[in-house]
PDB file of N, CA and C in Angstrom:
ATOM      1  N   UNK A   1       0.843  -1.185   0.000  1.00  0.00           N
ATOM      2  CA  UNK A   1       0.000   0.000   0.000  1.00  0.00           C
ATOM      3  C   UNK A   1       0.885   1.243   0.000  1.00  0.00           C
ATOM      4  N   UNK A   2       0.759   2.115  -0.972  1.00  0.00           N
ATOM      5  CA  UNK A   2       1.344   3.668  -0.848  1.00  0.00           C
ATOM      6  C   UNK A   2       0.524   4.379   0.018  1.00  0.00           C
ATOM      7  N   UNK A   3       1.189   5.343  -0.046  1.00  0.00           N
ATOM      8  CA  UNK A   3       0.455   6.702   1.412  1.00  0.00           C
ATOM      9  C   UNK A   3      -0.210   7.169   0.296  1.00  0.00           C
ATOM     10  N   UNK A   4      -0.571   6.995  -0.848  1.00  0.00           N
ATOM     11  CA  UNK A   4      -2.407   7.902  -0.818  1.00  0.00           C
ATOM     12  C   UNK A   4      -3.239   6.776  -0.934  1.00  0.00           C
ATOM     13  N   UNK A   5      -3.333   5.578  -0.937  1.00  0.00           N
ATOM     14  CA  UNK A   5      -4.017   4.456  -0.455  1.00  0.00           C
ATOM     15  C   UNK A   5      -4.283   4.572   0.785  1.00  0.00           C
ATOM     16  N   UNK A   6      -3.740   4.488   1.834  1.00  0.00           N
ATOM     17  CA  UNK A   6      -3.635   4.181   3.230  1.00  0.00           C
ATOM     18  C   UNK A   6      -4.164   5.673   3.840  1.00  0.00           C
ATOM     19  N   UNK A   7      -3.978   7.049   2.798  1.00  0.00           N
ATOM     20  CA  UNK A   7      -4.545   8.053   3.694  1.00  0.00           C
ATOM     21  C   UNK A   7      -6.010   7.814   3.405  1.00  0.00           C
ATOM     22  N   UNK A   8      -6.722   7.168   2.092  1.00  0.00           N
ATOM     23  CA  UNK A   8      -7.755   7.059   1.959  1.00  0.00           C
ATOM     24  C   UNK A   8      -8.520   6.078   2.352  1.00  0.00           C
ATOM     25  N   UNK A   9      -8.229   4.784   3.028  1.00  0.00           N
ATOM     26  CA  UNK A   9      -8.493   3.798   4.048  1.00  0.00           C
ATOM     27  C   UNK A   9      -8.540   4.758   5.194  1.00  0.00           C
ATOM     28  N   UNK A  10      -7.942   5.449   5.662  1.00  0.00           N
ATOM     29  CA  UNK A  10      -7.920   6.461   7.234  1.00  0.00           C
ATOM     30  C   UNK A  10      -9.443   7.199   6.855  1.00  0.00           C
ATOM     31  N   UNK A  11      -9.759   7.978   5.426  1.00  0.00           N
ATOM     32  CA  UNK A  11     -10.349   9.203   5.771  1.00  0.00           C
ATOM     33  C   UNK A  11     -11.401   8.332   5.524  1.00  0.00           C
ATOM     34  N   UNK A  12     -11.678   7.087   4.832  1.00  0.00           N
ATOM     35  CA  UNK A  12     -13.108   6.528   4.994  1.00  0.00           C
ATOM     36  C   UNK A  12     -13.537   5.596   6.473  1.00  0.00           C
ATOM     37  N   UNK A  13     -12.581   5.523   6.936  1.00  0.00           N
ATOM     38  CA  UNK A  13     -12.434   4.660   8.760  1.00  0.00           C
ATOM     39  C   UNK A  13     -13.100   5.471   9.472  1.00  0.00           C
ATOM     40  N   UNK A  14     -12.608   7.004   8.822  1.00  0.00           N
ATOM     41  CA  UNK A  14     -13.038   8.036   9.892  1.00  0.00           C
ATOM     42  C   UNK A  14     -14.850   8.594   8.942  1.00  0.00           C
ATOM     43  N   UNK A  15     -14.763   8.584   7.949  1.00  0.00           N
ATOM     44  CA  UNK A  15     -16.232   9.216   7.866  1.00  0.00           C
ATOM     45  C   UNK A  15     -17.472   8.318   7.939  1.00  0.00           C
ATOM     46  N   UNK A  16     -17.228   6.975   8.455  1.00  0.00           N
ATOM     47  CA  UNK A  16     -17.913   6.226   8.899  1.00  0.00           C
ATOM     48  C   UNK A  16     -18.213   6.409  10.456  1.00  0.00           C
ATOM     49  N   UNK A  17     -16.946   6.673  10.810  1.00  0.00           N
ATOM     50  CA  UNK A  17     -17.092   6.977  12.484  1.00  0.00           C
ATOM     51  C   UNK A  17     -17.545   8.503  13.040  1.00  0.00           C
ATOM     52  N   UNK A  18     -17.227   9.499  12.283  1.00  0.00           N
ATOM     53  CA  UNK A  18     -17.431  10.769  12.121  1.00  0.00           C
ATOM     54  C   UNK A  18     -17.003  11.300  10.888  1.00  0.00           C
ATOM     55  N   UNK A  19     -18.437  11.370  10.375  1.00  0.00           N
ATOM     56  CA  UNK A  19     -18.548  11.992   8.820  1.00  0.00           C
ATOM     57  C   UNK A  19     -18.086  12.955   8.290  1.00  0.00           C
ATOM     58  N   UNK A  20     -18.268  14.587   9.206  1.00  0.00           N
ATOM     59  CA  UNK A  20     -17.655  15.466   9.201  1.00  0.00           C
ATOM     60  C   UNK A  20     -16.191  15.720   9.202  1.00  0.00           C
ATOM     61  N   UNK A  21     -15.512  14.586  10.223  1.00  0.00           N
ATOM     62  CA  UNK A  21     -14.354  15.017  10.075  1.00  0.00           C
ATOM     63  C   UNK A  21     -13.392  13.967   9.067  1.00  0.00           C
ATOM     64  N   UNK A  22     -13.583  13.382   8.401  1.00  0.00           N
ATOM     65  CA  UNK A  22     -12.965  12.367   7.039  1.00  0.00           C
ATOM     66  C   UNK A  22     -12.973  13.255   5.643  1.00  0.00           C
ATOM     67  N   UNK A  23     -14.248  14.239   6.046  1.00  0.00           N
ATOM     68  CA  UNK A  23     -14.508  15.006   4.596  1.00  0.00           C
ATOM     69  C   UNK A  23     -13.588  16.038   4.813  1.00  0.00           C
ATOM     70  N   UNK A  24     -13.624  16.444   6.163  1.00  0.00           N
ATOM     71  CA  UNK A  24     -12.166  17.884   6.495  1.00  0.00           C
ATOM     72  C   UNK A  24     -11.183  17.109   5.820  1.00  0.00           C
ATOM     73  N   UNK A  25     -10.515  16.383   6.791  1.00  0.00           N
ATOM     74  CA  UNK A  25      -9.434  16.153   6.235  1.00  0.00           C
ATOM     75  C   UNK A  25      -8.841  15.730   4.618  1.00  0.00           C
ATOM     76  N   UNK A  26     -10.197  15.553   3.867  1.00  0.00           N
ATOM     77  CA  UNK A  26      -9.960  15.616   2.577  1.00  0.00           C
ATOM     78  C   UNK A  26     -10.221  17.190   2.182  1.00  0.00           C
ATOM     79  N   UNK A  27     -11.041  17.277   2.238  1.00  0.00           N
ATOM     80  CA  UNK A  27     -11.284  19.135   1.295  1.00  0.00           C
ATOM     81  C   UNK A  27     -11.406  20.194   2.345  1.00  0.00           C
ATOM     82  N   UNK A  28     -11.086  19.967   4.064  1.00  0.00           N
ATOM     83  CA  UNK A  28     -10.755  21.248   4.576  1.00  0.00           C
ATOM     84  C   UNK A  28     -12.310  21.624   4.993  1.00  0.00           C
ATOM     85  N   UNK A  29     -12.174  23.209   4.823  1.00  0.00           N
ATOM     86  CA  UNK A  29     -13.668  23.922   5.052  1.00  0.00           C
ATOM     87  C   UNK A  29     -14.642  24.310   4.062  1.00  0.00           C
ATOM     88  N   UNK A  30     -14.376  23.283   2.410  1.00  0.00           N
ATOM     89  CA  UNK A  30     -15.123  23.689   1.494  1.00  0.00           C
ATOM     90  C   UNK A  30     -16.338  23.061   1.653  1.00  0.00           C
ATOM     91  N   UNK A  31     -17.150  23.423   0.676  1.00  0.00           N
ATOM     92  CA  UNK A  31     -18.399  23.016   0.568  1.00  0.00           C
ATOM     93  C   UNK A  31     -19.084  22.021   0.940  1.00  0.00           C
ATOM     94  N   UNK A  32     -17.654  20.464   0.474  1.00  0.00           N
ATOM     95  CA  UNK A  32     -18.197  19.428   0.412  1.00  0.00           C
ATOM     96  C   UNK A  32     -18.214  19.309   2.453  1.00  0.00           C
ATOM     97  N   UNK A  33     -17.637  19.716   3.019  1.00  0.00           N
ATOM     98  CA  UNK A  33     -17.672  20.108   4.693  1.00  0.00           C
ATOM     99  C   UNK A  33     -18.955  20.503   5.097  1.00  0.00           C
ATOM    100  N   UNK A  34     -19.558  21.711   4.786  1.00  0.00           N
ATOM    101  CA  UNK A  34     -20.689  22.104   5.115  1.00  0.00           C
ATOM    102  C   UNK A  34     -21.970  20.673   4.639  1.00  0.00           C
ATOM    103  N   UNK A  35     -21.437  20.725   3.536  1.00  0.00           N
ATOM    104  CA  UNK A  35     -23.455  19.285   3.001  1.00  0.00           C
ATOM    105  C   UNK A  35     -22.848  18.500   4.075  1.00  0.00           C
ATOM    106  N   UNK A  36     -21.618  17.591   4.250  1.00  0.00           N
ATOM    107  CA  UNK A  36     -21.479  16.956   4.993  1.00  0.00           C
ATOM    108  C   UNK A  36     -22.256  16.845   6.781  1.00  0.00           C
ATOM    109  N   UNK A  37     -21.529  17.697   6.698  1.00  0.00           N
ATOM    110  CA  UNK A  37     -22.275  18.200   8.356  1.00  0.00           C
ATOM    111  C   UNK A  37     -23.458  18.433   8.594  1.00  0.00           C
ATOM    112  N   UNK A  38     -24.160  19.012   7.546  1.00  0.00           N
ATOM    113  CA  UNK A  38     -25.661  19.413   7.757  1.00  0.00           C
ATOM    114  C   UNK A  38     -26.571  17.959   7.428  1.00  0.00           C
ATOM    115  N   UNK A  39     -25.805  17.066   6.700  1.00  0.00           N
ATOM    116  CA  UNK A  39     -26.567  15.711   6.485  1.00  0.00           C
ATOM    117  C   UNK A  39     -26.359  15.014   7.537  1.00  0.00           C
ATOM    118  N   UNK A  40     -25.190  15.214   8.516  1.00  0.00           N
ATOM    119  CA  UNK A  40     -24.869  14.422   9.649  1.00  0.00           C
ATOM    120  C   UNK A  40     -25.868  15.069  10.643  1.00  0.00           C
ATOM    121  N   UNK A  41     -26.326  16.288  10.698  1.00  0.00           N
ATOM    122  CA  UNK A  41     -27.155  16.929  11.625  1.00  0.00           C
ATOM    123  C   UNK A  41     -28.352  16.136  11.335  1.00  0.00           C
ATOM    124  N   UNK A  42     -28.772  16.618  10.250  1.00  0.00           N
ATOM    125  CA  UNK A  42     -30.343  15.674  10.070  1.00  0.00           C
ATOM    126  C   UNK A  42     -30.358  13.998   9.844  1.00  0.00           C
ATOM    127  N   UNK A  43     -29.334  13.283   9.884  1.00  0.00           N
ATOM    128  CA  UNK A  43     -29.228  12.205   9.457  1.00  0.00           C
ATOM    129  C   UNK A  43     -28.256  11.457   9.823  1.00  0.00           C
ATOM    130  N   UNK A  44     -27.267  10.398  10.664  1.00  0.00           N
ATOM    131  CA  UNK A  44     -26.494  10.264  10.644  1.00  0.00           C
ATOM    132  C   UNK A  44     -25.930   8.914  10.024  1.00  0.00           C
ATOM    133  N   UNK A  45     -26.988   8.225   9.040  1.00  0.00           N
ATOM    134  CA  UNK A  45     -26.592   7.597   7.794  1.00  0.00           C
ATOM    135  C   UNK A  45     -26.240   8.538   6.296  1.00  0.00           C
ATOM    136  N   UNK A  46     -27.212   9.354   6.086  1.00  0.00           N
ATOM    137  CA  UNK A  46     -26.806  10.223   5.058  1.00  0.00           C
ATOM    138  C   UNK A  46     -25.714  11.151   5.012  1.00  0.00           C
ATOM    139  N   UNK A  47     -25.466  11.456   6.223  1.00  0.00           N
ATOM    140  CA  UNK A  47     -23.764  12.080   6.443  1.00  0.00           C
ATOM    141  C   UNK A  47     -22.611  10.654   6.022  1.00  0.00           C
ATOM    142  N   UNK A  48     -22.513   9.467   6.332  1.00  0.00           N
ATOM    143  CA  UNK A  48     -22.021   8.663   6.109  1.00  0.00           C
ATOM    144  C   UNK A  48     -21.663   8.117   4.165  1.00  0.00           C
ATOM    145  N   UNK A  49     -22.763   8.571   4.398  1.00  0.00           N
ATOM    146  CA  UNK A  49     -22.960   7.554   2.712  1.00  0.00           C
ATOM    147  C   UNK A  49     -22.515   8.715   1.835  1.00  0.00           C
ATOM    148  N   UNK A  50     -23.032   9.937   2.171  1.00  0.00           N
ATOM    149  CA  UNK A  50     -22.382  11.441   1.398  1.00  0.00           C
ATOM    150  C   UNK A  50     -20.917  11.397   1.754  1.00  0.00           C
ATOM    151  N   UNK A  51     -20.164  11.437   2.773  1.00  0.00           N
ATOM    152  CA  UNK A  51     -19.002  11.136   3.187  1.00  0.00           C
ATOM    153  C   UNK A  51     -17.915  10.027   2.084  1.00  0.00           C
ATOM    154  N   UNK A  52     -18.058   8.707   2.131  1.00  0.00           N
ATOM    155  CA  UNK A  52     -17.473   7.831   1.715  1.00  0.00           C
ATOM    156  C   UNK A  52     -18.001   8.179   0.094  1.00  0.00           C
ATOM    157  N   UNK A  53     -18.970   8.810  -0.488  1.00  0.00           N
ATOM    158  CA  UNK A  53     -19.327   9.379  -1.665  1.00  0.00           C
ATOM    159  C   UNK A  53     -18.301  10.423  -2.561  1.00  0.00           C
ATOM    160  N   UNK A  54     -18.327  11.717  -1.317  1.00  0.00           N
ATOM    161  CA  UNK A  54     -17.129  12.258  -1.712  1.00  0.00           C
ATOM    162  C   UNK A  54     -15.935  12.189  -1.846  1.00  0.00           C
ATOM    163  N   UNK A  55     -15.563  11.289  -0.168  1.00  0.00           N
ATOM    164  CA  UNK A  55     -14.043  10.693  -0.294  1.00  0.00           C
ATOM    165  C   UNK A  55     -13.678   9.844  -1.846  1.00  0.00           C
ATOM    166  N   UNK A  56     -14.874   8.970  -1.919  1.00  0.00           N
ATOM    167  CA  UNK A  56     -13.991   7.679  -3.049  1.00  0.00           C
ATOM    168  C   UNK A  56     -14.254   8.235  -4.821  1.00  0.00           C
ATOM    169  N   UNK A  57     -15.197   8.798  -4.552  1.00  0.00           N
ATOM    170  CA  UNK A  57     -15.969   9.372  -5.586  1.00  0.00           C
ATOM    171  C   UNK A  57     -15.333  10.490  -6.766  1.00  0.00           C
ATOM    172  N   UNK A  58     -14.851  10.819  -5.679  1.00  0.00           N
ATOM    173  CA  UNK A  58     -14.034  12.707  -6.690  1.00  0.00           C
ATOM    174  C   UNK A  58     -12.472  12.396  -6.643  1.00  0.00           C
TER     175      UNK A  58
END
């Protein structure tokens, strides 16, 4: 495994466990941060699934 494999095993470990913060550590305080969080507020499967969406996705 290289280190951008293994950072992306970490940031989906973590947006399963906390959604909000797997998507920081990929894109910081952009956008994809805010949907994140506000889906984890109302939802805390749809923060998940948006999470591992953006991480693997983009």
């Amino acid at each position: 495994m290289d280190d951008s494999t293994t950072a992306t095993c970490l940031e989906i470990l973590l947006a399963i466990l906390l959604p909000p913060v797997g998507v920081f550590f990929k894109y910081g305080c952009e956008i994809e941060f805010w949907i994140c969080l506000l889906l984890t507020v109302f939802g805390y499967i749809p923060g998940i699934i948006y999470a591992v969406y953006v991480i693997v996705g983009r």
